[in-house]
PDB file of N, CA and C in Angstrom:
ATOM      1  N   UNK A   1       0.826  -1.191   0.000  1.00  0.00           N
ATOM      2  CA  UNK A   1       0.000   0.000   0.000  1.00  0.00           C
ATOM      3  C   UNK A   1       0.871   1.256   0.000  1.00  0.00           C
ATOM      4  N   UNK A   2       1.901   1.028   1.289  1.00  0.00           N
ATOM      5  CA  UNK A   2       3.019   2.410   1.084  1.00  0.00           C
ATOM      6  C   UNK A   2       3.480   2.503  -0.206  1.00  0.00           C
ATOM      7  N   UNK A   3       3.870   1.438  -1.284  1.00  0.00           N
ATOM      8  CA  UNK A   3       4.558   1.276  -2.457  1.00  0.00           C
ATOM      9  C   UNK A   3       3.471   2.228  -3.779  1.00  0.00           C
ATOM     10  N   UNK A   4       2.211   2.187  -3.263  1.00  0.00           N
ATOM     11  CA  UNK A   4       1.334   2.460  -4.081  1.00  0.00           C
ATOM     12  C   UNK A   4       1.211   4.023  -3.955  1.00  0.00           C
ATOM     13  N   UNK A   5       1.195   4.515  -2.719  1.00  0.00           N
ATOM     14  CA  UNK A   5       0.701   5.435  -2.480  1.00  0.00           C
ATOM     15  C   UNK A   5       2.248   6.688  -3.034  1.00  0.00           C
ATOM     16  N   UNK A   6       3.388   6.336  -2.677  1.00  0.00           N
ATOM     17  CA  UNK A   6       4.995   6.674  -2.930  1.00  0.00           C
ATOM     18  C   UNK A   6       4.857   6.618  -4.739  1.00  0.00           C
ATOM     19  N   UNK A   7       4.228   5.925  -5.281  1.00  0.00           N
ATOM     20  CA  UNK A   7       4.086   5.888  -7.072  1.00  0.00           C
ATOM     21  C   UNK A   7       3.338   6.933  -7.376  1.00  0.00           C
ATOM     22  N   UNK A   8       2.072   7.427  -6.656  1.00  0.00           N
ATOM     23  CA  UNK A   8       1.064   8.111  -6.958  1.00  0.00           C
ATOM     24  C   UNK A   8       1.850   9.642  -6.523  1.00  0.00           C
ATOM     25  N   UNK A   9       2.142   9.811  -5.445  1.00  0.00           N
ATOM     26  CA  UNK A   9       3.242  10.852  -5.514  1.00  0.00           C
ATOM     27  C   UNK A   9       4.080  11.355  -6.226  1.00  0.00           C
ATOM     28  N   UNK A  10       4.527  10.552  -7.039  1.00  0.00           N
ATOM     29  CA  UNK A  10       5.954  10.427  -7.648  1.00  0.00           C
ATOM     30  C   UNK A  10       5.671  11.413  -9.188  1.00  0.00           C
ATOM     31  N   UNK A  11       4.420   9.931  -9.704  1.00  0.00           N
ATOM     32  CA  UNK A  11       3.717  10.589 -10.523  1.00  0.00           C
ATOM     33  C   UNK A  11       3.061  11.943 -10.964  1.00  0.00           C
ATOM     34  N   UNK A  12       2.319  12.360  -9.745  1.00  0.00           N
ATOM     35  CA  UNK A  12       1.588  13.809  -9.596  1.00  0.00           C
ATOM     36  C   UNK A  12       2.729  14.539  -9.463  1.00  0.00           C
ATOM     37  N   UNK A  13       3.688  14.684  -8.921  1.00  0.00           N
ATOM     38  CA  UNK A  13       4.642  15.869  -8.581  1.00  0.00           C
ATOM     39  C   UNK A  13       5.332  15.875 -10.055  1.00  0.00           C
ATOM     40  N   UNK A  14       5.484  14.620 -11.055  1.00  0.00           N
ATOM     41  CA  UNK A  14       5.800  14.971 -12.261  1.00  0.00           C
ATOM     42  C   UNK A  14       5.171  15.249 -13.017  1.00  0.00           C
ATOM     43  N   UNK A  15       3.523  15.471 -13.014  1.00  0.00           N
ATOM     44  CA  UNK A  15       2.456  15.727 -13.571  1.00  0.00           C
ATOM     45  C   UNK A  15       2.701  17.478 -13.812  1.00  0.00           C
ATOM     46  N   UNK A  16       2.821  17.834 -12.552  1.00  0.00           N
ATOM     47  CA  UNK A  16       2.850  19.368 -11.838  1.00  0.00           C
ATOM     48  C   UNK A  16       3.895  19.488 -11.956  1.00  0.00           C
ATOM     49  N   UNK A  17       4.942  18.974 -12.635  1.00  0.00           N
ATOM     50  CA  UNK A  17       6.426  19.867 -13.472  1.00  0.00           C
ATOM     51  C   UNK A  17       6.142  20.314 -14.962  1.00  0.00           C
ATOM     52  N   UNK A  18       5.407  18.878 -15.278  1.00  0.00           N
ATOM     53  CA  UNK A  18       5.496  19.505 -17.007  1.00  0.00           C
ATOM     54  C   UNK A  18       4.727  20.285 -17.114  1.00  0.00           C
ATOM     55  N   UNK A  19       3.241  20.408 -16.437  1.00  0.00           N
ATOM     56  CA  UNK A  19       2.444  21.581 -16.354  1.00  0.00           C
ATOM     57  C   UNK A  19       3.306  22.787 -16.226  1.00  0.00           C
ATOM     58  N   UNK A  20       3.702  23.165 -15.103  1.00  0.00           N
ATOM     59  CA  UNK A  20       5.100  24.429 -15.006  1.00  0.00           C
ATOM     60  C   UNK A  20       5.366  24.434 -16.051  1.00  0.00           C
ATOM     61  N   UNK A  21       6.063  23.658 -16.496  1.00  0.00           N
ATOM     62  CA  UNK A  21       7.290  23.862 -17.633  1.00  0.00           C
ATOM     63  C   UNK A  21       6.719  24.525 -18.979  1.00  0.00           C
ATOM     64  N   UNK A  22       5.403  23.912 -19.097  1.00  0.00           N
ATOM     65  CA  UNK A  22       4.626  24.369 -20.226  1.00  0.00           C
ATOM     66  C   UNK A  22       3.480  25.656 -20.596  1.00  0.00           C
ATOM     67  N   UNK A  23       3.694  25.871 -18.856  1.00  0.00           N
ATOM     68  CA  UNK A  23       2.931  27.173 -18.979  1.00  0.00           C
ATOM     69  C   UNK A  23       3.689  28.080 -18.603  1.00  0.00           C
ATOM     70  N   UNK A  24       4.820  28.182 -18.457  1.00  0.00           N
ATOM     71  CA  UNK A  24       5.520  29.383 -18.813  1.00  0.00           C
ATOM     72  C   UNK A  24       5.393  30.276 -19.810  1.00  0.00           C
ATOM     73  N   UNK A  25       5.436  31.585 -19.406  1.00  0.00           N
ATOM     74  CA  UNK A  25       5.251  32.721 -20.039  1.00  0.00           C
ATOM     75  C   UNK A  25       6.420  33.100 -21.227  1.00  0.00           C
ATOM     76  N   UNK A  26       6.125  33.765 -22.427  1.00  0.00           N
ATOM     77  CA  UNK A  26       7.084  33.897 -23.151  1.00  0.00           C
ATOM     78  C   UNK A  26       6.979  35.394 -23.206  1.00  0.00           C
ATOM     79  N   UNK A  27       8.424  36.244 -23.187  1.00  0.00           N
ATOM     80  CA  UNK A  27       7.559  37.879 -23.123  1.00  0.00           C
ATOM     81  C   UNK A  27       7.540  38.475 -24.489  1.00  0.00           C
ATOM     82  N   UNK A  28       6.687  39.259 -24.931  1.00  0.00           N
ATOM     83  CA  UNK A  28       5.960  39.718 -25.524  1.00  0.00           C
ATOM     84  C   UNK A  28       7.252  40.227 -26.752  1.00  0.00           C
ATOM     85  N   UNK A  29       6.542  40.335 -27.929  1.00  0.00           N
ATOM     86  CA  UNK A  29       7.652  41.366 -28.880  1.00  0.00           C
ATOM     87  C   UNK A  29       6.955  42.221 -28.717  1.00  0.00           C
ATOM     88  N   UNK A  30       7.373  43.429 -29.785  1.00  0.00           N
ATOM     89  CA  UNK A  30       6.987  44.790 -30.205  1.00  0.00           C
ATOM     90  C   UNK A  30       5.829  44.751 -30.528  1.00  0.00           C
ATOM     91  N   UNK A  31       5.436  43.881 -31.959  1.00  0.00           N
ATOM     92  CA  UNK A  31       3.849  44.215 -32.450  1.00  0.00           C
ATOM     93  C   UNK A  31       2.868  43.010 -31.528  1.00  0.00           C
ATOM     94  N   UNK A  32       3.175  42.318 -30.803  1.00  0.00           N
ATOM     95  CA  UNK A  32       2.537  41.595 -30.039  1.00  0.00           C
ATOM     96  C   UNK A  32       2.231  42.791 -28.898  1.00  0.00           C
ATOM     97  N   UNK A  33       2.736  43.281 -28.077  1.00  0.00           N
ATOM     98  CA  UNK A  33       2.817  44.794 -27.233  1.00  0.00           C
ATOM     99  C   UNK A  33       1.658  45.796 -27.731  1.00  0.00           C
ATOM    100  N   UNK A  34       2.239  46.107 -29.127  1.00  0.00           N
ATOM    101  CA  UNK A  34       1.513  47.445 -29.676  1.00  0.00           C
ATOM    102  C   UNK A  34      -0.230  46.682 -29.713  1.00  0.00           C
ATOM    103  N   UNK A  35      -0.254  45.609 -30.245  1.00  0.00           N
ATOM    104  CA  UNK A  35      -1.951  44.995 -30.252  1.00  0.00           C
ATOM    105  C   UNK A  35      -2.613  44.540 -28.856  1.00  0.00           C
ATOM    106  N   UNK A  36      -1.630  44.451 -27.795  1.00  0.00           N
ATOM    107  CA  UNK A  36      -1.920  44.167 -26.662  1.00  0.00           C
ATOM    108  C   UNK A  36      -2.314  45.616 -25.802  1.00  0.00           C
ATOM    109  N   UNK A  37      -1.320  46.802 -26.138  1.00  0.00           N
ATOM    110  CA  UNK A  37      -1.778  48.316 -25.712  1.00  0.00           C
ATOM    111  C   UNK A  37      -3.198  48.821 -26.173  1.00  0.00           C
ATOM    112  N   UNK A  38      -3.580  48.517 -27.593  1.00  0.00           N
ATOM    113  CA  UNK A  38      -4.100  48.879 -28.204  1.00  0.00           C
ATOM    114  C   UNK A  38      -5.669  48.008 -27.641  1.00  0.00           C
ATOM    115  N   UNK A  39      -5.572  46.950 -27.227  1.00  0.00           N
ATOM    116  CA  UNK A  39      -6.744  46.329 -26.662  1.00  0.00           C
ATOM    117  C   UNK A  39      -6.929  46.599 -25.352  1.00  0.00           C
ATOM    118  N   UNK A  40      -5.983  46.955 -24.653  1.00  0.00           N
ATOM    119  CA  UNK A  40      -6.228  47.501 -22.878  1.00  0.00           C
ATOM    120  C   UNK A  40      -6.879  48.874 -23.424  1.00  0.00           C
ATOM    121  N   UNK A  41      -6.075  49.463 -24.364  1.00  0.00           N
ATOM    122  CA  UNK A  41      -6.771  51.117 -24.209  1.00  0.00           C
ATOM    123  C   UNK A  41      -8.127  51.387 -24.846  1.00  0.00           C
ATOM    124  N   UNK A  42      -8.535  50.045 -25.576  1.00  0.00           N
ATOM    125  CA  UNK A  42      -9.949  50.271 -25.909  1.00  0.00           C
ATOM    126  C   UNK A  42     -10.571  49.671 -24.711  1.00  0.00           C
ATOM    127  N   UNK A  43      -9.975  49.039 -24.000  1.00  0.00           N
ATOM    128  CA  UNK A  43     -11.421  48.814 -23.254  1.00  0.00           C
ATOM    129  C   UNK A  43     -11.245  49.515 -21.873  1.00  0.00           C
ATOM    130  N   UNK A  44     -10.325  50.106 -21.790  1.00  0.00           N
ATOM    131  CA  UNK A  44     -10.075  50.754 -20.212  1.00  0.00           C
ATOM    132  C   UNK A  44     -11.271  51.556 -19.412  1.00  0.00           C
ATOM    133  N   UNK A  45     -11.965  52.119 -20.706  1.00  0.00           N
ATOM    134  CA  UNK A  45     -13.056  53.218 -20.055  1.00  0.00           C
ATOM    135  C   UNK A  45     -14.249  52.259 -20.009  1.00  0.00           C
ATOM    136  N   UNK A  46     -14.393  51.320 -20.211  1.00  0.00           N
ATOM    137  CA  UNK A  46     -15.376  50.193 -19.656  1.00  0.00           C
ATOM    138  C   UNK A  46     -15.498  49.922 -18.143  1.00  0.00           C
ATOM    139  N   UNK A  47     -14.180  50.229 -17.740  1.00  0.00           N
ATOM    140  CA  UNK A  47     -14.048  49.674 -16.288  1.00  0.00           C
ATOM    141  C   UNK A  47     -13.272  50.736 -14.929  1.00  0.00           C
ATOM    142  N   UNK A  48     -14.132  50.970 -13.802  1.00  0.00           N
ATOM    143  CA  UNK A  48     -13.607  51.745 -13.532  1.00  0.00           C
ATOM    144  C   UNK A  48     -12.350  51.117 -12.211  1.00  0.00           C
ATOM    145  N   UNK A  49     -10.446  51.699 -12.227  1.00  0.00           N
ATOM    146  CA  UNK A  49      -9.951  50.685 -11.661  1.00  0.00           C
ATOM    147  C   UNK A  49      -9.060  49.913 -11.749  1.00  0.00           C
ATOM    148  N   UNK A  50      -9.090  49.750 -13.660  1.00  0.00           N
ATOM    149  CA  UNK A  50      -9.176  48.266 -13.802  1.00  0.00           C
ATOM    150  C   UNK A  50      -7.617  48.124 -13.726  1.00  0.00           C
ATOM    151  N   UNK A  51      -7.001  47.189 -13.288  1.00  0.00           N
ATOM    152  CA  UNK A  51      -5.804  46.580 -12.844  1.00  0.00           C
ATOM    153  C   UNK A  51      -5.964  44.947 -13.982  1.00  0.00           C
ATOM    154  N   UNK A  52      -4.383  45.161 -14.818  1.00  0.00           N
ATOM    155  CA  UNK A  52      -4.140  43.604 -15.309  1.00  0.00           C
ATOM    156  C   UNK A  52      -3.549  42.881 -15.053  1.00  0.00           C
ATOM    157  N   UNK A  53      -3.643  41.447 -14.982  1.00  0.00           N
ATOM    158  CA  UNK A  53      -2.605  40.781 -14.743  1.00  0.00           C
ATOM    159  C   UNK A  53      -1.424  40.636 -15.590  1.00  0.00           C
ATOM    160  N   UNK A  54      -0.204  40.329 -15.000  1.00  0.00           N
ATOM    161  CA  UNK A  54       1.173  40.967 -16.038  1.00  0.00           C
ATOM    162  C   UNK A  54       1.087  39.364 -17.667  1.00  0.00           C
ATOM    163  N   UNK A  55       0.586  38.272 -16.809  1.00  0.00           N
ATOM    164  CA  UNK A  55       0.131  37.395 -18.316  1.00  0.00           C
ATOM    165  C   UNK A  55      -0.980  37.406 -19.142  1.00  0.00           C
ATOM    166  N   UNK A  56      -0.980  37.260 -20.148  1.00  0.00           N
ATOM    167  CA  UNK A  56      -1.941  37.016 -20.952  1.00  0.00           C
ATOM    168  C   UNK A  56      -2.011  36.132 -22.138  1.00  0.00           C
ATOM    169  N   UNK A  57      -3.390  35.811 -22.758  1.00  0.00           N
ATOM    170  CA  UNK A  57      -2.874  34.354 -23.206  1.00  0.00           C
ATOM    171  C   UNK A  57      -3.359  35.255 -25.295  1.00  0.00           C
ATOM    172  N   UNK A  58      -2.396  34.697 -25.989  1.00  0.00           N
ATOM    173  CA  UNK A  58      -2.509  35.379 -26.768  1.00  0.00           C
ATOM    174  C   UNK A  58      -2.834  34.264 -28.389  1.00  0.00           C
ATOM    175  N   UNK A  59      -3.417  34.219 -29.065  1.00  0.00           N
ATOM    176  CA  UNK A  59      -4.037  33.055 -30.166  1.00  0.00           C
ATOM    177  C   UNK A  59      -3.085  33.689 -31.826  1.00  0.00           C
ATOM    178  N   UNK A  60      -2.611  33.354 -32.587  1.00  0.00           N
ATOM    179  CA  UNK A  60      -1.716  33.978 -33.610  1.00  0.00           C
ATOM    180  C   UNK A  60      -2.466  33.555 -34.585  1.00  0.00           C
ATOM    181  N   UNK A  61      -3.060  34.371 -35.220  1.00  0.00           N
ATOM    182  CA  UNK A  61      -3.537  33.173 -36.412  1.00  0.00           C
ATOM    183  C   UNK A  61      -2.991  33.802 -37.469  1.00  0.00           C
ATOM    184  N   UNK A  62      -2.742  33.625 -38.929  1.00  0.00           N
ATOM    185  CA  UNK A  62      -2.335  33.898 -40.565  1.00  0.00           C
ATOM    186  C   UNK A  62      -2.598  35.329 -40.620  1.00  0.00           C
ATOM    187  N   UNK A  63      -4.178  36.160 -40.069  1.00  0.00           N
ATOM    188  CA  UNK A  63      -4.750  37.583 -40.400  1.00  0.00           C
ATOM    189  C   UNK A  63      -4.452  37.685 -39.273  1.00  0.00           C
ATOM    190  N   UNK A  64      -4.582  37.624 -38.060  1.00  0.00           N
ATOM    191  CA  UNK A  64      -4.698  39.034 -36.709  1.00  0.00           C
ATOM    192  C   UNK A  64      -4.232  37.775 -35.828  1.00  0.00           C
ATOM    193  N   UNK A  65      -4.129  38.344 -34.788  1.00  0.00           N
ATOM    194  CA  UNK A  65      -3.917  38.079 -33.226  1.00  0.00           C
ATOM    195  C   UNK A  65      -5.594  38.151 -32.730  1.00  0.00           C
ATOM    196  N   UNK A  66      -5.058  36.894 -31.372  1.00  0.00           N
ATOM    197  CA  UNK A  66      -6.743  37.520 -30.567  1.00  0.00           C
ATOM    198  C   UNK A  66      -6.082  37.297 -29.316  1.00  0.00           C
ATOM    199  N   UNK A  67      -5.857  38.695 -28.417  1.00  0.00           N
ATOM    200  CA  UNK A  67      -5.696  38.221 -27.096  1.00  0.00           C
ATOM    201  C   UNK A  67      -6.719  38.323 -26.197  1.00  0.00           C
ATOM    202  N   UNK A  68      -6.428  37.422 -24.964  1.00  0.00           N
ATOM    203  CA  UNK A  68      -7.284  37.100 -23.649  1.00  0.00           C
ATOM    204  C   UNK A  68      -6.937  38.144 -22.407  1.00  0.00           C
ATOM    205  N   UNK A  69      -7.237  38.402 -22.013  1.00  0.00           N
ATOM    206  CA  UNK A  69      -6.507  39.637 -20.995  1.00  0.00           C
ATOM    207  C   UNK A  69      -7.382  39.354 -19.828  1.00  0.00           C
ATOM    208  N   UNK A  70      -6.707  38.627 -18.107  1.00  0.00           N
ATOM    209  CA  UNK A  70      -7.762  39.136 -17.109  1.00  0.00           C
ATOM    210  C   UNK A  70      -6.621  39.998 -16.386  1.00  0.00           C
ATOM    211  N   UNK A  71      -8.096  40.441 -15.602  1.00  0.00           N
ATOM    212  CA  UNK A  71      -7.667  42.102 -14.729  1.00  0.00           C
ATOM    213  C   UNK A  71      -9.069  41.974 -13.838  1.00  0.00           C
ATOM    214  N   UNK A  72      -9.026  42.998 -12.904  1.00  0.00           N
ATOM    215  CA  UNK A  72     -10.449  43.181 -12.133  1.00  0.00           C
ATOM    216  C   UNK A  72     -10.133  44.879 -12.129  1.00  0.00           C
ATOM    217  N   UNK A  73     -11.362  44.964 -11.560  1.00  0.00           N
ATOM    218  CA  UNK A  73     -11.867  46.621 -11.905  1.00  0.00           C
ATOM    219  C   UNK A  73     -13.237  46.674 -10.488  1.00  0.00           C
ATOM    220  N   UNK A  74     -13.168  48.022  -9.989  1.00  0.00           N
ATOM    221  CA  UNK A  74     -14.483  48.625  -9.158  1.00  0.00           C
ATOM    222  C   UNK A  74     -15.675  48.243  -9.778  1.00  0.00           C
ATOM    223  N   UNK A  75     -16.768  47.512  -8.884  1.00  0.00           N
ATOM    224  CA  UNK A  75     -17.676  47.561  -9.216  1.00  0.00           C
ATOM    225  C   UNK A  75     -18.780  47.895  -7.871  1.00  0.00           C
ATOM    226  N   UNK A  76     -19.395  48.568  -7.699  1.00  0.00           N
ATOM    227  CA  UNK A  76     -20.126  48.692  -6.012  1.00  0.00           C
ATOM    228  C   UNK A  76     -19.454  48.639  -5.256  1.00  0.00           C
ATOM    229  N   UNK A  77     -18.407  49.587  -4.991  1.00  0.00           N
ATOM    230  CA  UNK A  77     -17.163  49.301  -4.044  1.00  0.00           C
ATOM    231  C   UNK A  77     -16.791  47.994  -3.468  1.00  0.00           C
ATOM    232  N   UNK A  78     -16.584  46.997  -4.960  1.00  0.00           N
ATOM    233  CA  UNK A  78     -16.038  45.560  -4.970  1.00  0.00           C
ATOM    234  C   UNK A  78     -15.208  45.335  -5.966  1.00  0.00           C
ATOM    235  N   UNK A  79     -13.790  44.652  -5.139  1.00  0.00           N
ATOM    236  CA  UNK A  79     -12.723  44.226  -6.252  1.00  0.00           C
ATOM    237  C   UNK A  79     -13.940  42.891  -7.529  1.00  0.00           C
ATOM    238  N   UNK A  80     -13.484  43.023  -8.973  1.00  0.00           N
ATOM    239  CA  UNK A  80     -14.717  41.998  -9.863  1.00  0.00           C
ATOM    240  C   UNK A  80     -13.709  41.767 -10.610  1.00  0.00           C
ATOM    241  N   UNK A  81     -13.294  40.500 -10.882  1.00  0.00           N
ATOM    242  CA  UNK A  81     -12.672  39.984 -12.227  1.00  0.00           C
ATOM    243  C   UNK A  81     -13.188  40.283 -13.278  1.00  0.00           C
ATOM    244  N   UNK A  82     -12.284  41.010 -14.547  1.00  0.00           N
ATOM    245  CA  UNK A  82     -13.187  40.970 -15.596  1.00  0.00           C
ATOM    246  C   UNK A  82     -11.706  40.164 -16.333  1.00  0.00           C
ATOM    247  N   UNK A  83     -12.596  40.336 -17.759  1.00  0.00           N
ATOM    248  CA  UNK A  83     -11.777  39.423 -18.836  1.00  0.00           C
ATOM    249  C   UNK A  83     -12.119  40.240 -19.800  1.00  0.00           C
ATOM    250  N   UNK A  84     -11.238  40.669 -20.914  1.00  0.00           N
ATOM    251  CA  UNK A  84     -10.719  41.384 -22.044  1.00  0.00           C
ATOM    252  C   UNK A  84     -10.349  40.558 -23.536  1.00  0.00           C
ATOM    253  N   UNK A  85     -11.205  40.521 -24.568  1.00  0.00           N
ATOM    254  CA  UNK A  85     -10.584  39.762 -25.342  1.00  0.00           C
ATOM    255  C   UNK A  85     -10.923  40.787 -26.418  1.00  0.00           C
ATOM    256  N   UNK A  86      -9.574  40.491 -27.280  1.00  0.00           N
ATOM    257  CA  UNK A  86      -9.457  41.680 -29.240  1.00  0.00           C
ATOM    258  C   UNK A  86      -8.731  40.542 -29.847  1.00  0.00           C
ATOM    259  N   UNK A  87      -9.420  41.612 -31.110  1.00  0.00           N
ATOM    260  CA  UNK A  87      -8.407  41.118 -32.609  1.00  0.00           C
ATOM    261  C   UNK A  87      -7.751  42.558 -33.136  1.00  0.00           C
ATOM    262  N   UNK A  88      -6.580  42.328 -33.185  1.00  0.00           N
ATOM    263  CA  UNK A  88      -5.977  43.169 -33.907  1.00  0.00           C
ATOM    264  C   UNK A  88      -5.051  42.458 -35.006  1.00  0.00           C
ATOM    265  N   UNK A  89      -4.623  43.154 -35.777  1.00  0.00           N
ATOM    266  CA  UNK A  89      -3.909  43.128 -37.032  1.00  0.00           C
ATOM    267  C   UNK A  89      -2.173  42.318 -37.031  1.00  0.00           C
ATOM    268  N   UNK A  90      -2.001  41.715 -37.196  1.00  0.00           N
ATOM    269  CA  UNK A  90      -0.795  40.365 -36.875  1.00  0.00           C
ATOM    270  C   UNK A  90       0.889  41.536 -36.310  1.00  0.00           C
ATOM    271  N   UNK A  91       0.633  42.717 -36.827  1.00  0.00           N
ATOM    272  CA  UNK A  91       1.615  43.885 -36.520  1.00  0.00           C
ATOM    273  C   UNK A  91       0.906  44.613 -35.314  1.00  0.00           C
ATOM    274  N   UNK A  92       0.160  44.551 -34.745  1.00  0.00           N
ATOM    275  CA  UNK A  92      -1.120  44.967 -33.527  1.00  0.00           C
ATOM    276  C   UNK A  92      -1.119  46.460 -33.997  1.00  0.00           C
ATOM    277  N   UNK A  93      -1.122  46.980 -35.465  1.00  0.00           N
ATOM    278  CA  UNK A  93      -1.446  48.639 -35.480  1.00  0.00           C
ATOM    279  C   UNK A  93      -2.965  48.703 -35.219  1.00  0.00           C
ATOM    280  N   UNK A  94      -3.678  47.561 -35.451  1.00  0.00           N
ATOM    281  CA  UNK A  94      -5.206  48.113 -35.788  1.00  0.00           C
ATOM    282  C   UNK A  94      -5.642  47.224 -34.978  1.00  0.00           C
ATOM    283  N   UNK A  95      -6.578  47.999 -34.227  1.00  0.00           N
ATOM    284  CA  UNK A  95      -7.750  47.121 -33.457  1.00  0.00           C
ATOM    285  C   UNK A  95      -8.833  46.817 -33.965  1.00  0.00           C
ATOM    286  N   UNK A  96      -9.377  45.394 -34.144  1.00  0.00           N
ATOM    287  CA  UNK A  96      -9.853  44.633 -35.535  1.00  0.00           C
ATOM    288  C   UNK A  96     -11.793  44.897 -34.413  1.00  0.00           C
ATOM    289  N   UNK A  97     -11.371  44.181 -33.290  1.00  0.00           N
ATOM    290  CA  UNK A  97     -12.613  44.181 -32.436  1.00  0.00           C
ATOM    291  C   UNK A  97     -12.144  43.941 -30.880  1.00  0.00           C
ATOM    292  N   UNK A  98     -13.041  44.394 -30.268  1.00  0.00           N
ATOM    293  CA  UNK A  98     -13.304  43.782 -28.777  1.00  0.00           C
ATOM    294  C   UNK A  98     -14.337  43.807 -27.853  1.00  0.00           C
ATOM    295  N   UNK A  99     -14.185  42.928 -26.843  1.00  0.00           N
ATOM    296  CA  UNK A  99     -15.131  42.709 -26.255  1.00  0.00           C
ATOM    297  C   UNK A  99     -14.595  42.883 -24.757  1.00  0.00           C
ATOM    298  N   UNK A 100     -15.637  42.486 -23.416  1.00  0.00           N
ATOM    299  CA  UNK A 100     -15.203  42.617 -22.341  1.00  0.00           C
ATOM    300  C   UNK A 100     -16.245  42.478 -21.110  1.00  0.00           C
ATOM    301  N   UNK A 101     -15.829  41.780 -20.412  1.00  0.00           N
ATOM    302  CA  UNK A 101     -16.947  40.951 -19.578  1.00  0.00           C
ATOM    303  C   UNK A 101     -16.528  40.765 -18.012  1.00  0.00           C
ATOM    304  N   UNK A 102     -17.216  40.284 -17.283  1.00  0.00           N
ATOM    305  CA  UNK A 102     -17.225  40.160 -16.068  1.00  0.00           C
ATOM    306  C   UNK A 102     -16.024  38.587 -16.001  1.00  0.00           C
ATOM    307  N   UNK A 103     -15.457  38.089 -15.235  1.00  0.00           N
ATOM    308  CA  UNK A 103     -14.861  36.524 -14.686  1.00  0.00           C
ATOM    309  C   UNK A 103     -13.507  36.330 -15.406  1.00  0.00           C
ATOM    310  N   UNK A 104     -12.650  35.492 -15.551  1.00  0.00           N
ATOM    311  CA  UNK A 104     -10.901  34.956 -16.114  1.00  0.00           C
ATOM    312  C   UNK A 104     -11.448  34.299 -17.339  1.00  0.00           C
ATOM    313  N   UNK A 105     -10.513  34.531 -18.079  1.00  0.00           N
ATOM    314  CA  UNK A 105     -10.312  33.189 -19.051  1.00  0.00           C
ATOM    315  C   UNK A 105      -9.289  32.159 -18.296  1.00  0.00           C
ATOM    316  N   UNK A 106      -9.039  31.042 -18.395  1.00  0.00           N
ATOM    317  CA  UNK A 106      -8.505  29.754 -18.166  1.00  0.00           C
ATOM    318  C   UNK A 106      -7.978  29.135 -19.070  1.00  0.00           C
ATOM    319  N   UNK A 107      -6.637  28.595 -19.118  1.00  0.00           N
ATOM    320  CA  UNK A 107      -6.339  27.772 -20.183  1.00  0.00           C
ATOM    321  C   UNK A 107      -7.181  26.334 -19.898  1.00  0.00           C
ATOM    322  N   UNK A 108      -7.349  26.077 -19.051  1.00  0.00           N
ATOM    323  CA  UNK A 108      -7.999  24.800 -19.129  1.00  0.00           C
ATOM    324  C   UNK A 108      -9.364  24.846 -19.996  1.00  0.00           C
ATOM    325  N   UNK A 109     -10.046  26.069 -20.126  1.00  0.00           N
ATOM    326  CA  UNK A 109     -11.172  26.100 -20.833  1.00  0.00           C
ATOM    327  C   UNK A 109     -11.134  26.343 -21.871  1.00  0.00           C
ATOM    328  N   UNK A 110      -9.346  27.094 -22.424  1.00  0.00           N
ATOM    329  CA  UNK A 110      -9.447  27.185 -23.958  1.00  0.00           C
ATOM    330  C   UNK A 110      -9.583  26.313 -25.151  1.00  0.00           C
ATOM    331  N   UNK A 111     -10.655  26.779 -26.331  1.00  0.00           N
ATOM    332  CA  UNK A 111     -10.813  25.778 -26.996  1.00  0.00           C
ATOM    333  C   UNK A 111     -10.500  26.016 -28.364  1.00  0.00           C
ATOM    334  N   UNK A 112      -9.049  27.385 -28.256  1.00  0.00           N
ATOM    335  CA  UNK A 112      -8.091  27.334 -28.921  1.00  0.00           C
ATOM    336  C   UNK A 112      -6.440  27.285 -29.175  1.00  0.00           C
ATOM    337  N   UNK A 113      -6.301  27.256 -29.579  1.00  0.00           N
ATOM    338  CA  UNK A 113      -4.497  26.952 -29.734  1.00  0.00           C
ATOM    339  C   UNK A 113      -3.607  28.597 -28.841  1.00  0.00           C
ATOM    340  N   UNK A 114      -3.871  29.094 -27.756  1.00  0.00           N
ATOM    341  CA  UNK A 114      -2.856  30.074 -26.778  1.00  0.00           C
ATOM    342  C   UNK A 114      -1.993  29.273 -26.190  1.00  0.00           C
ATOM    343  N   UNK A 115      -1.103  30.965 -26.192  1.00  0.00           N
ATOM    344  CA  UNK A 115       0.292  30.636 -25.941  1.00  0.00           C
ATOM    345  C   UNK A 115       0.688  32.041 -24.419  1.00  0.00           C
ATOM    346  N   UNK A 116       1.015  31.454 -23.511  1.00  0.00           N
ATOM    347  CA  UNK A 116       1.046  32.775 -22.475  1.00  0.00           C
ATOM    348  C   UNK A 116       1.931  33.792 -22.380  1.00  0.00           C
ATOM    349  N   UNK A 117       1.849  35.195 -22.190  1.00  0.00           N
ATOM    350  CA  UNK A 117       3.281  36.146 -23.292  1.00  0.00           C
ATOM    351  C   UNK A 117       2.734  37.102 -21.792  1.00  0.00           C
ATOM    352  N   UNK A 118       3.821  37.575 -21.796  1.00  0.00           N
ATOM    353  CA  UNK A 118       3.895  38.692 -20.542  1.00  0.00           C
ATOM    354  C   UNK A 118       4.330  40.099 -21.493  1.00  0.00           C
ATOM    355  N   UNK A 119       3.766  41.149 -20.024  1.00  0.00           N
ATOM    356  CA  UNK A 119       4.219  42.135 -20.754  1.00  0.00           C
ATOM    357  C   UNK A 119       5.478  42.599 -20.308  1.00  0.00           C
TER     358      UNK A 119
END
């Protein structure tokens, strides 16, 4: 039973390395930056407050970028998670669209191909 329980350990703690290893952050270039500025500053006046977290999870596709952005912001004199998502232009000059909502995005819930980029 000790033999079993010492495997199951062994296992999980190497489970919870490659996880680490793979969600490490990569930091940001220039036009990854400029489309990432360009999506905080459209949505800033949405929220009053609003504070981001320094990662974010960012999708590359052939035409534009789409990043994920959480942060929280004042709401009824209450700290509120919100979540931030745009498309901008693969050079981030142009902000293509965005949106912006209350709660995190999660990689566990993504049900596309992100990659996590700091600023």
């Amino acid at each position: 039973m000790k033999s079993s329980i010492k495997t199951a350990l062994i296992f999980t703690a190497a489970a919870a390395s490659v996880v680490a290893v793979t969600a490490q952050a990569k930091l940001s270039t220039s036009s990854e930056m400029r489309g990432y500025n360009a999506c905080v500053e459209a949505a800033a006046p949405d929220f009053n407050g609003l504070q981001l977290s320094r990662n974010y999870y960012l999708n590359e596709e052939a035409d534009r970028n789409i990043y994920y952005v959480n942060g929280s912001a004042w709401q009824s004199g209450e700290r509120i998670a919100v979540r931030i998502s745009c498309d901008t232009s693969t050079n981030g000059v142009k902000l293509l669209s965005q949106t912006s909502n209350t709660g995190r995005y999660t990689l566990e819930r993504a049900t596309v191909r992100v990659q996590v980029a700091q600023q």
